[in-house]
PDB file of N, CA and C in Angstrom:
ATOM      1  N   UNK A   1       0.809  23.459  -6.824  1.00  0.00           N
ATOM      2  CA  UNK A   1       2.227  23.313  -7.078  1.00  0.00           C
ATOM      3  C   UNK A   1       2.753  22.024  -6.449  1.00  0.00           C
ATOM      4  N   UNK A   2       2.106  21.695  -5.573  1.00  0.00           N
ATOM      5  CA  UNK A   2       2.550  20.380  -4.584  1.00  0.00           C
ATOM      6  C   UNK A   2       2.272  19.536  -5.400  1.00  0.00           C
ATOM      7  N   UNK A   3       1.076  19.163  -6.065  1.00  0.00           N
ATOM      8  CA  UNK A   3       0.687  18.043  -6.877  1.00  0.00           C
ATOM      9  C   UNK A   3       1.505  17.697  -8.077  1.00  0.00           C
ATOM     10  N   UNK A   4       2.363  18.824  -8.446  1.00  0.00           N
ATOM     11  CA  UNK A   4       2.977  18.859  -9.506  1.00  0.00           C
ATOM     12  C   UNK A   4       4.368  18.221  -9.173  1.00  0.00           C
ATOM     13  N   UNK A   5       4.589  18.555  -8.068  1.00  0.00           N
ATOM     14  CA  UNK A   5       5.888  17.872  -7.514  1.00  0.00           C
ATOM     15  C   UNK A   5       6.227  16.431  -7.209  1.00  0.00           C
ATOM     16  N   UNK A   6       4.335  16.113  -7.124  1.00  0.00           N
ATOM     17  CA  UNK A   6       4.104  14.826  -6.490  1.00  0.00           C
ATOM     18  C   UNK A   6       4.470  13.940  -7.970  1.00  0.00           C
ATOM     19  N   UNK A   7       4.007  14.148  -8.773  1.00  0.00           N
ATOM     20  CA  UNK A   7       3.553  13.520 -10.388  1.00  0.00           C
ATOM     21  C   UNK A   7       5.489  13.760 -10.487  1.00  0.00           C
ATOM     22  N   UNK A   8       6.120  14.348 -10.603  1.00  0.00           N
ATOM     23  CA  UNK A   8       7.206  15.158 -11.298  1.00  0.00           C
ATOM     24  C   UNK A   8       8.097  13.675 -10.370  1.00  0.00           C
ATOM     25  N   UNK A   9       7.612  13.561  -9.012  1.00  0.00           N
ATOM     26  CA  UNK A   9       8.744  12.192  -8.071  1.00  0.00           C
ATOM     27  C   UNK A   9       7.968  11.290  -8.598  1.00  0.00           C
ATOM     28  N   UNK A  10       6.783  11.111  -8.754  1.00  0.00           N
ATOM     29  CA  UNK A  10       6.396   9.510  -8.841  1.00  0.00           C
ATOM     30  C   UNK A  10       7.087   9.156 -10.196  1.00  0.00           C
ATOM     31  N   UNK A  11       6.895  10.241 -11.203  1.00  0.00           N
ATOM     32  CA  UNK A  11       7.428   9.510 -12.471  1.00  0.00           C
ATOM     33  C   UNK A  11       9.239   9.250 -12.387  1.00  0.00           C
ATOM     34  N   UNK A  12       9.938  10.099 -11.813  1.00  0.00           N
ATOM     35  CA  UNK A  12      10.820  10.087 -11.683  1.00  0.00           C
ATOM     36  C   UNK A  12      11.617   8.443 -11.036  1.00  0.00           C
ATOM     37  N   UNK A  13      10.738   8.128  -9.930  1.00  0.00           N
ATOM     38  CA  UNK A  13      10.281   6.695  -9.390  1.00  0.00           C
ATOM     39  C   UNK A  13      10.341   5.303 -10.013  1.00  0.00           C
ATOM     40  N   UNK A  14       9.572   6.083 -11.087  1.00  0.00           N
ATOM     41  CA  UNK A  14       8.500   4.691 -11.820  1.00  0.00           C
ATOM     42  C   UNK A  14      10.133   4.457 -12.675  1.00  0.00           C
ATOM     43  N   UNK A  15      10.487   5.517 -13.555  1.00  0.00           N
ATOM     44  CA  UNK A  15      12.034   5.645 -14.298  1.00  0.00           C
ATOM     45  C   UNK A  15      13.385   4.888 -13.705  1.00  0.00           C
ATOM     46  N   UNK A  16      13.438   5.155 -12.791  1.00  0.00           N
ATOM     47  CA  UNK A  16      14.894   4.867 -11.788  1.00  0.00           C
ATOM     48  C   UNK A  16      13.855   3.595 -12.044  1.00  0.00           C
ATOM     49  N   UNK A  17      13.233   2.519 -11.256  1.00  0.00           N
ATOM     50  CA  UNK A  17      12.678   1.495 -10.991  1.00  0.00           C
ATOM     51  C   UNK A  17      12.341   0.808 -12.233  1.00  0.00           C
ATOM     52  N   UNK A  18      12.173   1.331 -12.983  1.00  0.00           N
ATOM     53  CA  UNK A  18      12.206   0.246 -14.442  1.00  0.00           C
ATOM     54  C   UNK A  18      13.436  -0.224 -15.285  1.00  0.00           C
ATOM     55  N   UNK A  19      14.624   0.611 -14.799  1.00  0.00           N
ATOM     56  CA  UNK A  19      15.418   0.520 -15.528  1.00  0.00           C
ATOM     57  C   UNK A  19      16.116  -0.828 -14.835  1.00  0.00           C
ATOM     58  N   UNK A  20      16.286  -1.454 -13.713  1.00  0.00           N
ATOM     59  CA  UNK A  20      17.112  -2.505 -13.081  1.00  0.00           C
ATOM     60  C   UNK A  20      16.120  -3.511 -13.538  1.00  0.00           C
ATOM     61  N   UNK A  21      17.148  -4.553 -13.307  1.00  0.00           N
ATOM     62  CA  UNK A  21      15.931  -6.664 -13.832  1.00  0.00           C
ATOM     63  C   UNK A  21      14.891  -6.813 -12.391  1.00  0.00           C
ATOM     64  N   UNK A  22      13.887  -7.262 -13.162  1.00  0.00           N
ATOM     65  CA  UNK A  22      12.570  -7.207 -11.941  1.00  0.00           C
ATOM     66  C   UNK A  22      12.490  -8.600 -11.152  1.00  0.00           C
ATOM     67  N   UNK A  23      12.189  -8.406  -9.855  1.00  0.00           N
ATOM     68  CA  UNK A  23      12.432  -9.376  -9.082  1.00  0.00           C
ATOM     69  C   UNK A  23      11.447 -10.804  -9.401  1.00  0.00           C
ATOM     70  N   UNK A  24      11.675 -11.607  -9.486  1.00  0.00           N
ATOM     71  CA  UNK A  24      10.461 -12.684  -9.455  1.00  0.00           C
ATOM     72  C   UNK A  24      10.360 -13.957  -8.533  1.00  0.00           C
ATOM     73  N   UNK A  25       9.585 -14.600  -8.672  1.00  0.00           N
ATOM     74  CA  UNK A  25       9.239 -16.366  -7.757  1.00  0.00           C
ATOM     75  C   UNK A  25       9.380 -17.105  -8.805  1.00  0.00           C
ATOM     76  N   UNK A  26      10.807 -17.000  -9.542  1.00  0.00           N
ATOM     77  CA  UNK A  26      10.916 -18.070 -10.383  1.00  0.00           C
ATOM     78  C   UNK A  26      12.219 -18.850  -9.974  1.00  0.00           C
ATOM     79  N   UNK A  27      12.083 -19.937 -10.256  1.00  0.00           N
ATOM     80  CA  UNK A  27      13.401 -20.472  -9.754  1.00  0.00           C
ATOM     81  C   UNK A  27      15.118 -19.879 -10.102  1.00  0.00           C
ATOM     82  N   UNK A  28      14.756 -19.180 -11.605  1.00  0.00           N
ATOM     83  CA  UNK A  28      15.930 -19.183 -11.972  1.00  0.00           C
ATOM     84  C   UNK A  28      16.670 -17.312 -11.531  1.00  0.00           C
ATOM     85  N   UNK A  29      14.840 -16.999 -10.703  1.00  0.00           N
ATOM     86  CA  UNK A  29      15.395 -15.553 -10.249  1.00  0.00           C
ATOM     87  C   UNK A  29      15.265 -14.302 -10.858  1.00  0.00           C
ATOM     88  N   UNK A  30      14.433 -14.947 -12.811  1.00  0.00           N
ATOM     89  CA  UNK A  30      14.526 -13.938 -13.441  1.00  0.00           C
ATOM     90  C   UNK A  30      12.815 -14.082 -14.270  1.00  0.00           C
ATOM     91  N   UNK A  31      12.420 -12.947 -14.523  1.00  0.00           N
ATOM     92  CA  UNK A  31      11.139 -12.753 -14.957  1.00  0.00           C
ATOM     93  C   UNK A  31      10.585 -13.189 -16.367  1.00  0.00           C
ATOM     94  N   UNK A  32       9.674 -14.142 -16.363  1.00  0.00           N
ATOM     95  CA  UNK A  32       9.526 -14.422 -18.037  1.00  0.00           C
ATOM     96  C   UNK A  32       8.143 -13.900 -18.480  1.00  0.00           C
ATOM     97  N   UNK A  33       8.280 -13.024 -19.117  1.00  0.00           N
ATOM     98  CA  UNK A  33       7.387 -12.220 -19.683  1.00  0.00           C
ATOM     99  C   UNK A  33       6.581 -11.016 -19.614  1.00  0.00           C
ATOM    100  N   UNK A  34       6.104 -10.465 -20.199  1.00  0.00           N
ATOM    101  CA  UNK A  34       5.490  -9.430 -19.140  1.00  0.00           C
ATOM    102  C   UNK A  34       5.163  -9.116 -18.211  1.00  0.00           C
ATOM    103  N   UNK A  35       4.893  -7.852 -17.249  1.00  0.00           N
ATOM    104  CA  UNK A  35       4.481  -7.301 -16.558  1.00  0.00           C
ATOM    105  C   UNK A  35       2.680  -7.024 -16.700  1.00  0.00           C
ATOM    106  N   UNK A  36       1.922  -8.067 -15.858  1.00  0.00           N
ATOM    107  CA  UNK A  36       0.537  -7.555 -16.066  1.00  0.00           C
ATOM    108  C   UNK A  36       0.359  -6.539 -15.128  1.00  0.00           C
ATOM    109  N   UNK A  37      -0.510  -5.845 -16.121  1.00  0.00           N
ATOM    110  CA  UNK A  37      -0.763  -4.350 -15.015  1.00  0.00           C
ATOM    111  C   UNK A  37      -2.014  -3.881 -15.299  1.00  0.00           C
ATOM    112  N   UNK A  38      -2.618  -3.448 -14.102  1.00  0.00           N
ATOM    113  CA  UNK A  38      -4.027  -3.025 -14.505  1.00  0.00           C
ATOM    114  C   UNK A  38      -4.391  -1.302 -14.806  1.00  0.00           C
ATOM    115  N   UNK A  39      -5.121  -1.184 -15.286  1.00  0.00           N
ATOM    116  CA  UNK A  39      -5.402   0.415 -15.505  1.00  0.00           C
ATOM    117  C   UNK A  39      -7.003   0.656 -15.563  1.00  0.00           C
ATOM    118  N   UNK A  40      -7.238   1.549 -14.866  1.00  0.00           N
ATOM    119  CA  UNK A  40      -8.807   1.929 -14.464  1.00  0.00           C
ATOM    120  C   UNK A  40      -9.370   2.705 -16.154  1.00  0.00           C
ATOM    121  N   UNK A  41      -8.519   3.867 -16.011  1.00  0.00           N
ATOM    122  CA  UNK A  41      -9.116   4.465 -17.721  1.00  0.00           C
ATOM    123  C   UNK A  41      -8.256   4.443 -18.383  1.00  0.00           C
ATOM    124  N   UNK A  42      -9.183   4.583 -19.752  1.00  0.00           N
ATOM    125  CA  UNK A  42      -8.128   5.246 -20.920  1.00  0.00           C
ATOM    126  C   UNK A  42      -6.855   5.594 -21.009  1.00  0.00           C
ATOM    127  N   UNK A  43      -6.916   6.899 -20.334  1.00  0.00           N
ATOM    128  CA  UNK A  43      -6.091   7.859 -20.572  1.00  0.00           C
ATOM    129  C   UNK A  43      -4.799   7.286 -19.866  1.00  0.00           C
ATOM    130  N   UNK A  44      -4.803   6.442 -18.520  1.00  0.00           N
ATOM    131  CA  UNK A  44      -3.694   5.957 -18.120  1.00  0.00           C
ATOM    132  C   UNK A  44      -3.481   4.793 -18.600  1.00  0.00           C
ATOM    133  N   UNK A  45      -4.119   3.891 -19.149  1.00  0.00           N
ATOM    134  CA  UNK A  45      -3.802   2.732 -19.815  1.00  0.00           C
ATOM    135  C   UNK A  45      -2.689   2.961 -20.630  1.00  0.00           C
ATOM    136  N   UNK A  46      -2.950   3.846 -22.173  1.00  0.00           N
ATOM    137  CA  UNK A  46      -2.366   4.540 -23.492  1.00  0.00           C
ATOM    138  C   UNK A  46      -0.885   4.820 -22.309  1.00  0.00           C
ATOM    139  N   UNK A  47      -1.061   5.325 -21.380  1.00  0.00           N
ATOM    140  CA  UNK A  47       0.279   5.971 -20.697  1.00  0.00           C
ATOM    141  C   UNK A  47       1.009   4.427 -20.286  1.00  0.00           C
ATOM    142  N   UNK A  48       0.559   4.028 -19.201  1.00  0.00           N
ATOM    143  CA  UNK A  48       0.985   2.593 -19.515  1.00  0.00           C
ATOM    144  C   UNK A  48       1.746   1.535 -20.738  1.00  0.00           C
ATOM    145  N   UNK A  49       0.839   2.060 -21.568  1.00  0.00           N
ATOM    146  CA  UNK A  49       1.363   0.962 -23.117  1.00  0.00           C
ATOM    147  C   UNK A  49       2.537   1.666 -23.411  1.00  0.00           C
ATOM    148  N   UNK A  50       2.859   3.081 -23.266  1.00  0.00           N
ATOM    149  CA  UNK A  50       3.808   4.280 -24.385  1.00  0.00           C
ATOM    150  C   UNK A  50       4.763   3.721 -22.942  1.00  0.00           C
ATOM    151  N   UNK A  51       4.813   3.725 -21.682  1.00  0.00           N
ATOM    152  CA  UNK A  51       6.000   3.984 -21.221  1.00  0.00           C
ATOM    153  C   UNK A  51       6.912   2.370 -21.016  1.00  0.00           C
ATOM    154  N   UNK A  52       5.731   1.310 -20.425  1.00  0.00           N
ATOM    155  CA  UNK A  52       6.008  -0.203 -20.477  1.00  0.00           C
ATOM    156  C   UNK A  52       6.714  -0.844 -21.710  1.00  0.00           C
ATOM    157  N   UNK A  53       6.193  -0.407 -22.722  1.00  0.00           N
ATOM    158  CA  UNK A  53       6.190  -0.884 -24.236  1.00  0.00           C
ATOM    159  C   UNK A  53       6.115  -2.280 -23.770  1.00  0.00           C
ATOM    160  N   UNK A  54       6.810  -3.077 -24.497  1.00  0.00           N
ATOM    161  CA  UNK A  54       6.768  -4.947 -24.545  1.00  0.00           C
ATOM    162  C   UNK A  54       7.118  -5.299 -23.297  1.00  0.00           C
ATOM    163  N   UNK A  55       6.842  -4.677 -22.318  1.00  0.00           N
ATOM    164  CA  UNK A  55       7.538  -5.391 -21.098  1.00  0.00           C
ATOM    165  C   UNK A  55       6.089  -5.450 -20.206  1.00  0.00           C
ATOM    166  N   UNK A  56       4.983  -4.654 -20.423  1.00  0.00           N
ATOM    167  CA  UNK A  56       3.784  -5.028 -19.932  1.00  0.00           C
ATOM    168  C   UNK A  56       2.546  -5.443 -20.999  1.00  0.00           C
ATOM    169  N   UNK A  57       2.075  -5.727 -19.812  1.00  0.00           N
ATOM    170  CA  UNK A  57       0.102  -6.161 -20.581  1.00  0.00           C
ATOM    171  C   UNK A  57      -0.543  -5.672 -20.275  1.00  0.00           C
ATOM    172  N   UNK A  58      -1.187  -4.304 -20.540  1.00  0.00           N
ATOM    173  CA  UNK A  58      -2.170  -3.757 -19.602  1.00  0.00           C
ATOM    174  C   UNK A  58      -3.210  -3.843 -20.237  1.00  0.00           C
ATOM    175  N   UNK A  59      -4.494  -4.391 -19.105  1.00  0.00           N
ATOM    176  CA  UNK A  59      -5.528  -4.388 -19.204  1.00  0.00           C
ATOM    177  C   UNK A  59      -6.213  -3.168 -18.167  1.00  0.00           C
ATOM    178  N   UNK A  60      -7.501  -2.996 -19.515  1.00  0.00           N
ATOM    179  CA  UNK A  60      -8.042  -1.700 -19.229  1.00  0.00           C
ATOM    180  C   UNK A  60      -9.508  -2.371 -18.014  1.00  0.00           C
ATOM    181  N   UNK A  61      -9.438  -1.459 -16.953  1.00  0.00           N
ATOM    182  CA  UNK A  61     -10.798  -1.777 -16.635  1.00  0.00           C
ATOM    183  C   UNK A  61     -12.241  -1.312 -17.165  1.00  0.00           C
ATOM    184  N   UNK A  62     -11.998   0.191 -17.594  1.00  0.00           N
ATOM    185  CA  UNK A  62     -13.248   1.219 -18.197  1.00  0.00           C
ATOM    186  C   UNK A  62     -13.378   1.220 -19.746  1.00  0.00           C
ATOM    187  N   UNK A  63     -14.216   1.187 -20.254  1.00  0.00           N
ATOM    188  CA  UNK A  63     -14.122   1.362 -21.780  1.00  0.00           C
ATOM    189  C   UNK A  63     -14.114   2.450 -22.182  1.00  0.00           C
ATOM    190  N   UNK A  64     -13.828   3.100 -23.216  1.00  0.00           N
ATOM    191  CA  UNK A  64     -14.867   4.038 -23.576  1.00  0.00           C
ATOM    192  C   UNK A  64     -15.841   4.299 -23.375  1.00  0.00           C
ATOM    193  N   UNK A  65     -16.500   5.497 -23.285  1.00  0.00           N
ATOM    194  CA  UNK A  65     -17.641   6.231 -22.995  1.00  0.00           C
ATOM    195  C   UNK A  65     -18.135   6.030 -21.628  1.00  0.00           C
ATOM    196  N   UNK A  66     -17.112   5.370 -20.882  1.00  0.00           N
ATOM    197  CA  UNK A  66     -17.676   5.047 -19.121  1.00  0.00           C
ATOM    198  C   UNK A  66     -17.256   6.305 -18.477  1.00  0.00           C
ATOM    199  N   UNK A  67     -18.491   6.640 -17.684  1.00  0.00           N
ATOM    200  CA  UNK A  67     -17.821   8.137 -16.687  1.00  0.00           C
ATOM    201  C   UNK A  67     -16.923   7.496 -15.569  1.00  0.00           C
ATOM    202  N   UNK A  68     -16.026   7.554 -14.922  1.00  0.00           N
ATOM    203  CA  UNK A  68     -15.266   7.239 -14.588  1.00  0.00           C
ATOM    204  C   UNK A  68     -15.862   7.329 -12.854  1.00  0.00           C
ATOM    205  N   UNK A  69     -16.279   8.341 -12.760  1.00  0.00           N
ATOM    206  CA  UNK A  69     -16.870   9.280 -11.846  1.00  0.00           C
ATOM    207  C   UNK A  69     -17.952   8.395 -11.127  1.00  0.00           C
ATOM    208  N   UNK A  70     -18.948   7.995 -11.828  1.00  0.00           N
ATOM    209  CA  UNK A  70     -20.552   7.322 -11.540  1.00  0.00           C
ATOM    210  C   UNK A  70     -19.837   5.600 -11.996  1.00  0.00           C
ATOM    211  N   UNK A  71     -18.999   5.358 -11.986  1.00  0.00           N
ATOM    212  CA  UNK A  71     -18.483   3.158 -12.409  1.00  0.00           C
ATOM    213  C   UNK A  71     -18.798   2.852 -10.896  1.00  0.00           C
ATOM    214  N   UNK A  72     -18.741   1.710 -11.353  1.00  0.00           N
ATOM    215  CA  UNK A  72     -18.933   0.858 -10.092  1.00  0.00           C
ATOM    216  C   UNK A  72     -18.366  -0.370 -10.376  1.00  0.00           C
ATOM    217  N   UNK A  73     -17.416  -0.997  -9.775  1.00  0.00           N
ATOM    218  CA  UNK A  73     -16.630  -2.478 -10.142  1.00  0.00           C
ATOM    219  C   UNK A  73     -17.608  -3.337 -10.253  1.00  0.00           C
ATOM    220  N   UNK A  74     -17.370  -4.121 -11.035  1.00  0.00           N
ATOM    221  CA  UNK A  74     -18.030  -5.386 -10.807  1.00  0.00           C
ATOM    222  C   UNK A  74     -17.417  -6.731 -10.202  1.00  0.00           C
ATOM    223  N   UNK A  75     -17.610  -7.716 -10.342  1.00  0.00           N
ATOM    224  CA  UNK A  75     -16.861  -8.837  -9.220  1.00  0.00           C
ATOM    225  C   UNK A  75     -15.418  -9.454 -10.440  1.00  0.00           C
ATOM    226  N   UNK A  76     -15.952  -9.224 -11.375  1.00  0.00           N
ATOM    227  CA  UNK A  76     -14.623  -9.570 -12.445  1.00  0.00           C
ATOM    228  C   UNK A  76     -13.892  -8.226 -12.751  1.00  0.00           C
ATOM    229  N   UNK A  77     -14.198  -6.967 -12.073  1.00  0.00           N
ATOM    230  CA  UNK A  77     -13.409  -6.234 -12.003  1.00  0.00           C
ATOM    231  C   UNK A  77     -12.284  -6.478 -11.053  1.00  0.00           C
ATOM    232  N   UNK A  78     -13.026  -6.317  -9.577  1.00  0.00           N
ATOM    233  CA  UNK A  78     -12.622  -6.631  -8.418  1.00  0.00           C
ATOM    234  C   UNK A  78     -11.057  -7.917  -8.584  1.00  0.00           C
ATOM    235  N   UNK A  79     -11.741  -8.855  -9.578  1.00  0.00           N
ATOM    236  CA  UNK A  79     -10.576 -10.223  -9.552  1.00  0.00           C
ATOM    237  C   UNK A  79      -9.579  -9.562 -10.366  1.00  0.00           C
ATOM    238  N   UNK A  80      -9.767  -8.952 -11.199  1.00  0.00           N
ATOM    239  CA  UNK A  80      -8.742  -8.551 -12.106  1.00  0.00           C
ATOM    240  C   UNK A  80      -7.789  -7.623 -11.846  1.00  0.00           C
ATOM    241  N   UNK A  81      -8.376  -6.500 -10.871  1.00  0.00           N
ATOM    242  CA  UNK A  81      -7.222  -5.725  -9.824  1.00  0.00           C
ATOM    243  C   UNK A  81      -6.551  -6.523  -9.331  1.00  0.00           C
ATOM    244  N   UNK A  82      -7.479  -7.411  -8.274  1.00  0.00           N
ATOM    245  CA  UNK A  82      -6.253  -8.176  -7.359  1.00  0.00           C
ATOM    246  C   UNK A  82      -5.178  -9.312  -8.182  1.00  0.00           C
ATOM    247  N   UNK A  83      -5.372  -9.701  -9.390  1.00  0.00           N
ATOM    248  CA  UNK A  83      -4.733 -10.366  -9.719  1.00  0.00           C
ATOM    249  C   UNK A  83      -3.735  -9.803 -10.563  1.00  0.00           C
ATOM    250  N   UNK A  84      -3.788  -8.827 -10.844  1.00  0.00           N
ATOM    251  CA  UNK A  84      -2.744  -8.106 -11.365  1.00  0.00           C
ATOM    252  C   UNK A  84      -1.661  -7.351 -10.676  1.00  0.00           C
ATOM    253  N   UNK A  85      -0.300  -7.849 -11.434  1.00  0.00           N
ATOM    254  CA  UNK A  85       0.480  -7.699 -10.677  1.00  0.00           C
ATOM    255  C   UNK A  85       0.803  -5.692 -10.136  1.00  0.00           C
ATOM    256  N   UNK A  86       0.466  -5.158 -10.807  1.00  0.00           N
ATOM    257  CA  UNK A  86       0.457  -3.904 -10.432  1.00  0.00           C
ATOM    258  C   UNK A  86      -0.646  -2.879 -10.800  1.00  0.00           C
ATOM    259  N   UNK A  87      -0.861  -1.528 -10.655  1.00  0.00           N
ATOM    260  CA  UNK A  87      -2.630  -1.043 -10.749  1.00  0.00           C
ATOM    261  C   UNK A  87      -2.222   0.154 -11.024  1.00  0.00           C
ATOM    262  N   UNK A  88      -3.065   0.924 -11.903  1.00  0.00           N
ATOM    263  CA  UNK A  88      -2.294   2.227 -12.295  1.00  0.00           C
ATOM    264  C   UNK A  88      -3.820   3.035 -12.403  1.00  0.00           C
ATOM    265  N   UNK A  89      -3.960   4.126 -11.029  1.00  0.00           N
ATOM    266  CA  UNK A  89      -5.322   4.648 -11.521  1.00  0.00           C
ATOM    267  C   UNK A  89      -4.807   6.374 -11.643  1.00  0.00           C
ATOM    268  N   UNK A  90      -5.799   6.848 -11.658  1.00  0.00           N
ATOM    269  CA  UNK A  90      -5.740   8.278 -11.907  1.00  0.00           C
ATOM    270  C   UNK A  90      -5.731   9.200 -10.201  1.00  0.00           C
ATOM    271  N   UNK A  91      -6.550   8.710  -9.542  1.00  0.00           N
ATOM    272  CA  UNK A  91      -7.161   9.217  -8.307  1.00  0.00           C
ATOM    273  C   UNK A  91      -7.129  10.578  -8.129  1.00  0.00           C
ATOM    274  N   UNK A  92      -6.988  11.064  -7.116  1.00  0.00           N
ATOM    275  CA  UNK A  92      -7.967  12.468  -7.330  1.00  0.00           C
ATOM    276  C   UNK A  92      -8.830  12.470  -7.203  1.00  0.00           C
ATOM    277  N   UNK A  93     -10.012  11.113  -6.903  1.00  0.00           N
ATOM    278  CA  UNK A  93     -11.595  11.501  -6.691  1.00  0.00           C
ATOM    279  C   UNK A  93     -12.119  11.022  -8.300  1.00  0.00           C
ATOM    280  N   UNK A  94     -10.781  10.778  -9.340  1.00  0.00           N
ATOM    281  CA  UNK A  94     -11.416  10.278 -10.740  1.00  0.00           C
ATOM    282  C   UNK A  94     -12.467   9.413 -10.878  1.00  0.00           C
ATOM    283  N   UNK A  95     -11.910   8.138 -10.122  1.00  0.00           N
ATOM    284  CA  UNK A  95     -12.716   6.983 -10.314  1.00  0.00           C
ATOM    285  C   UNK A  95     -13.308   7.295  -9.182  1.00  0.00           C
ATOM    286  N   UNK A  96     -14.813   6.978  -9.135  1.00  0.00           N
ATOM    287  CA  UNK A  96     -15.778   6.916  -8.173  1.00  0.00           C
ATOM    288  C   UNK A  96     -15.339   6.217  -7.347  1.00  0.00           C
ATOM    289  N   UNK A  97     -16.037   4.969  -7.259  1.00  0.00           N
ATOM    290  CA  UNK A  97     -16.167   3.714  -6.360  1.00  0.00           C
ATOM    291  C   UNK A  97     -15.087   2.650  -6.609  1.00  0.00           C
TER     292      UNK A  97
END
């Protein structure tokens, strides 16, 4: 029941927080273009695309048919988390390593 509460505030979170103009390091103060964001699987990517719509880019780290469970990053994984401006995984023990 706790976990449910947890998911029920974060989204609630993510809502309130998308709706105001996003902060940036641009001179003029305001953001030009998408939001890159990373996503470990599938299933949160698709969630990503449906809730971001045109305001992000998400790139997937796992493909299809990857157990999520037994992955292991690779070093152009590794760059592509850190360079993205935000990371959207499942956790829970989903992703392995």
């Amino acid at each position: 029941m706790r976990n449910r509460w947890l998911v029920f505030l974060g989204m609630g979170v993510c809502a309130l927080g998308c709706d105001g103009p996003v902060a940036s390091p641009t001179s003029a103060g305001r953001r030009s273009g998408p939001i890159s964001a990373v996503a470990t699987v599938g299933m949160v990517a698709d969630l990503v695309r449906n809730v971001g719509g045109e305001h992000v880019r998400v790139i997937q780290i796992m493909g299809a048919g990857v157990d999520p469970h037994l992955y292991k990053a690779t070093r152009d994984d590794v760059a592509t988390i850190i360079n993205g401006e935000i990371v959207f995984y499942s956790g829970l023990m989903l992703e392995g390593k």
